[in-house]
C-alpha atoms as a PDB file:
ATOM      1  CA  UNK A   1     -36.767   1.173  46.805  1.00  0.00           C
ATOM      2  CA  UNK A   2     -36.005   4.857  46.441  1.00  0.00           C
ATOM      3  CA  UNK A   3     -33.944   6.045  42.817  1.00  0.00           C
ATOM      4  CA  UNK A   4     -31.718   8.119  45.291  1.00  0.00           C
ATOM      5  CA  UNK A   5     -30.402   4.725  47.131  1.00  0.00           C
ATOM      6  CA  UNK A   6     -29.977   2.921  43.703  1.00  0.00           C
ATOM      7  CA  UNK A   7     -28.048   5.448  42.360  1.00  0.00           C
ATOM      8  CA  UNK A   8     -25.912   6.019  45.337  1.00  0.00           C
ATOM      9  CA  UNK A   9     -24.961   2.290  45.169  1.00  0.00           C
ATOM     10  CA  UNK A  10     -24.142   3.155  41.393  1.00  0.00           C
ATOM     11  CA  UNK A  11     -21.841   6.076  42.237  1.00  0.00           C
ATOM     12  CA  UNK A  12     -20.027   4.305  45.162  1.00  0.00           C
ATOM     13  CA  UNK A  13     -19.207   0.847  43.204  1.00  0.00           C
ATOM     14  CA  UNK A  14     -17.748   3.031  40.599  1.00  0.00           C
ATOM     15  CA  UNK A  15     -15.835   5.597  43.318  1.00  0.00           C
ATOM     16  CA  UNK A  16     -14.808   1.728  44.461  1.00  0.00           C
ATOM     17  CA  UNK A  17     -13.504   0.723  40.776  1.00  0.00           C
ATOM     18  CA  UNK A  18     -11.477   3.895  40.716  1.00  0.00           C
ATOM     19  CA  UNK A  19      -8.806   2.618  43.337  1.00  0.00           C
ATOM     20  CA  UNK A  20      -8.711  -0.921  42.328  1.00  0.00           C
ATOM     21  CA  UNK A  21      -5.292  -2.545  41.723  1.00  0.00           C
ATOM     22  CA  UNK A  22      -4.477  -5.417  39.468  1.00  0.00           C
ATOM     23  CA  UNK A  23      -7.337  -5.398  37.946  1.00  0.00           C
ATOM     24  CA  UNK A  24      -8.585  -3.841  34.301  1.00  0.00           C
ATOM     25  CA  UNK A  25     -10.839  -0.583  35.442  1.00  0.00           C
ATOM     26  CA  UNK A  26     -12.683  -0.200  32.280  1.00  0.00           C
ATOM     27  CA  UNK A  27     -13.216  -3.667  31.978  1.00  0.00           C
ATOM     28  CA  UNK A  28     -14.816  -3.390  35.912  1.00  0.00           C
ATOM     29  CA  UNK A  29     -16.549  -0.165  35.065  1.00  0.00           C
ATOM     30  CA  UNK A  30     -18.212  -1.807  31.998  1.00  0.00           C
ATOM     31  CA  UNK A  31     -19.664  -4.412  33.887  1.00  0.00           C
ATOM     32  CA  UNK A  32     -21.404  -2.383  36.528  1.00  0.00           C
ATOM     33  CA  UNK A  33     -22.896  -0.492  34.002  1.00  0.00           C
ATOM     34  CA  UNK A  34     -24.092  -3.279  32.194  1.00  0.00           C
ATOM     35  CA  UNK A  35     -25.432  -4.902  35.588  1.00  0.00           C
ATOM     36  CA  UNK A  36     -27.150  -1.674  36.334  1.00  0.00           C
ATOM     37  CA  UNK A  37     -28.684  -1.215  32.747  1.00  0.00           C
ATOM     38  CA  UNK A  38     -30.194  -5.234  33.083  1.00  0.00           C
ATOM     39  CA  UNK A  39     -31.695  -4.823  36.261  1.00  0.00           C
ATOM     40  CA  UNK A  40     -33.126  -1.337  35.404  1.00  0.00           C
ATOM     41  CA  UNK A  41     -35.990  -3.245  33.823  1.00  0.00           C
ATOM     42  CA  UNK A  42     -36.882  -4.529  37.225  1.00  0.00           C
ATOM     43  CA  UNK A  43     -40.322  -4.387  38.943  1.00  0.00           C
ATOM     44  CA  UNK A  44     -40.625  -6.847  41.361  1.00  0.00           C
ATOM     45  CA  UNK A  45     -39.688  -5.332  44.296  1.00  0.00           C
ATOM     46  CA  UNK A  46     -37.992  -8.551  46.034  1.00  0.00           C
ATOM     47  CA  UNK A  47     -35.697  -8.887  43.155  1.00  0.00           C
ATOM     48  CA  UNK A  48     -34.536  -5.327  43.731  1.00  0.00           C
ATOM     49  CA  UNK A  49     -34.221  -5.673  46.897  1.00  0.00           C
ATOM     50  CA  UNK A  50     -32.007  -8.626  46.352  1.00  0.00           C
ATOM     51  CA  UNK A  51     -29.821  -6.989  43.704  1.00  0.00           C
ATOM     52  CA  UNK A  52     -29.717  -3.603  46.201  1.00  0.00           C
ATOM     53  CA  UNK A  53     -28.589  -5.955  49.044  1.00  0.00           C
ATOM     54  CA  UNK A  54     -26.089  -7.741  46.287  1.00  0.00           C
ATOM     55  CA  UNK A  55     -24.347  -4.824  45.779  1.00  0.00           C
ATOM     56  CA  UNK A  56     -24.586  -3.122  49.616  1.00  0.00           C
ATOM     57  CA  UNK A  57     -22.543  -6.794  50.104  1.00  0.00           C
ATOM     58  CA  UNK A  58     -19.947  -6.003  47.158  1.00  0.00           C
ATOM     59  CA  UNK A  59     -19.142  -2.377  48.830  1.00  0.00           C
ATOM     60  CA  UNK A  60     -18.610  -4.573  52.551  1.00  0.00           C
ATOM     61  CA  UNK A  61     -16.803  -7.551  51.448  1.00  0.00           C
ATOM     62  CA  UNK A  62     -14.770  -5.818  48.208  1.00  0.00           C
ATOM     63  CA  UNK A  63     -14.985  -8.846  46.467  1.00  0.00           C
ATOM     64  CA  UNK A  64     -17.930 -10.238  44.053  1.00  0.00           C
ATOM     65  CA  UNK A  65     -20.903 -11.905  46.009  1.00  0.00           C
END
């Protein structure tokens, strides 16, 4: 999995957090980061995969997988 697509994902869960309503941003913000910074340790490439598709499924459904 290329750095470019991870990243990308990053960037557009957090352009996503931005125009969230009823909900704490920072608190949402904080989480993704912290998500991001566990699974950055990851080198089996099925598990990224699964955590890439995991969040691909967050942006399409807007709502927690």
């Amino acid at each position: 999995m290329s750095r470019y697509v991870v990243l990308k994902l990053y960037k557009d869960i957090l352009k996503y957090g931005q125009n969230l309503r009823f909900t704490d941003k920072k608190y949402f913000r904080d989480r993704i980061r912290e998500a991001f910074k566990t699974n950055k340790i990851l080198t089996d490439e099925a598990a990224i995969d699964f955590q890439l598709k995991k969040g691909l499924k967050f942006l399409e459904a807007r709502k927690v997988v």
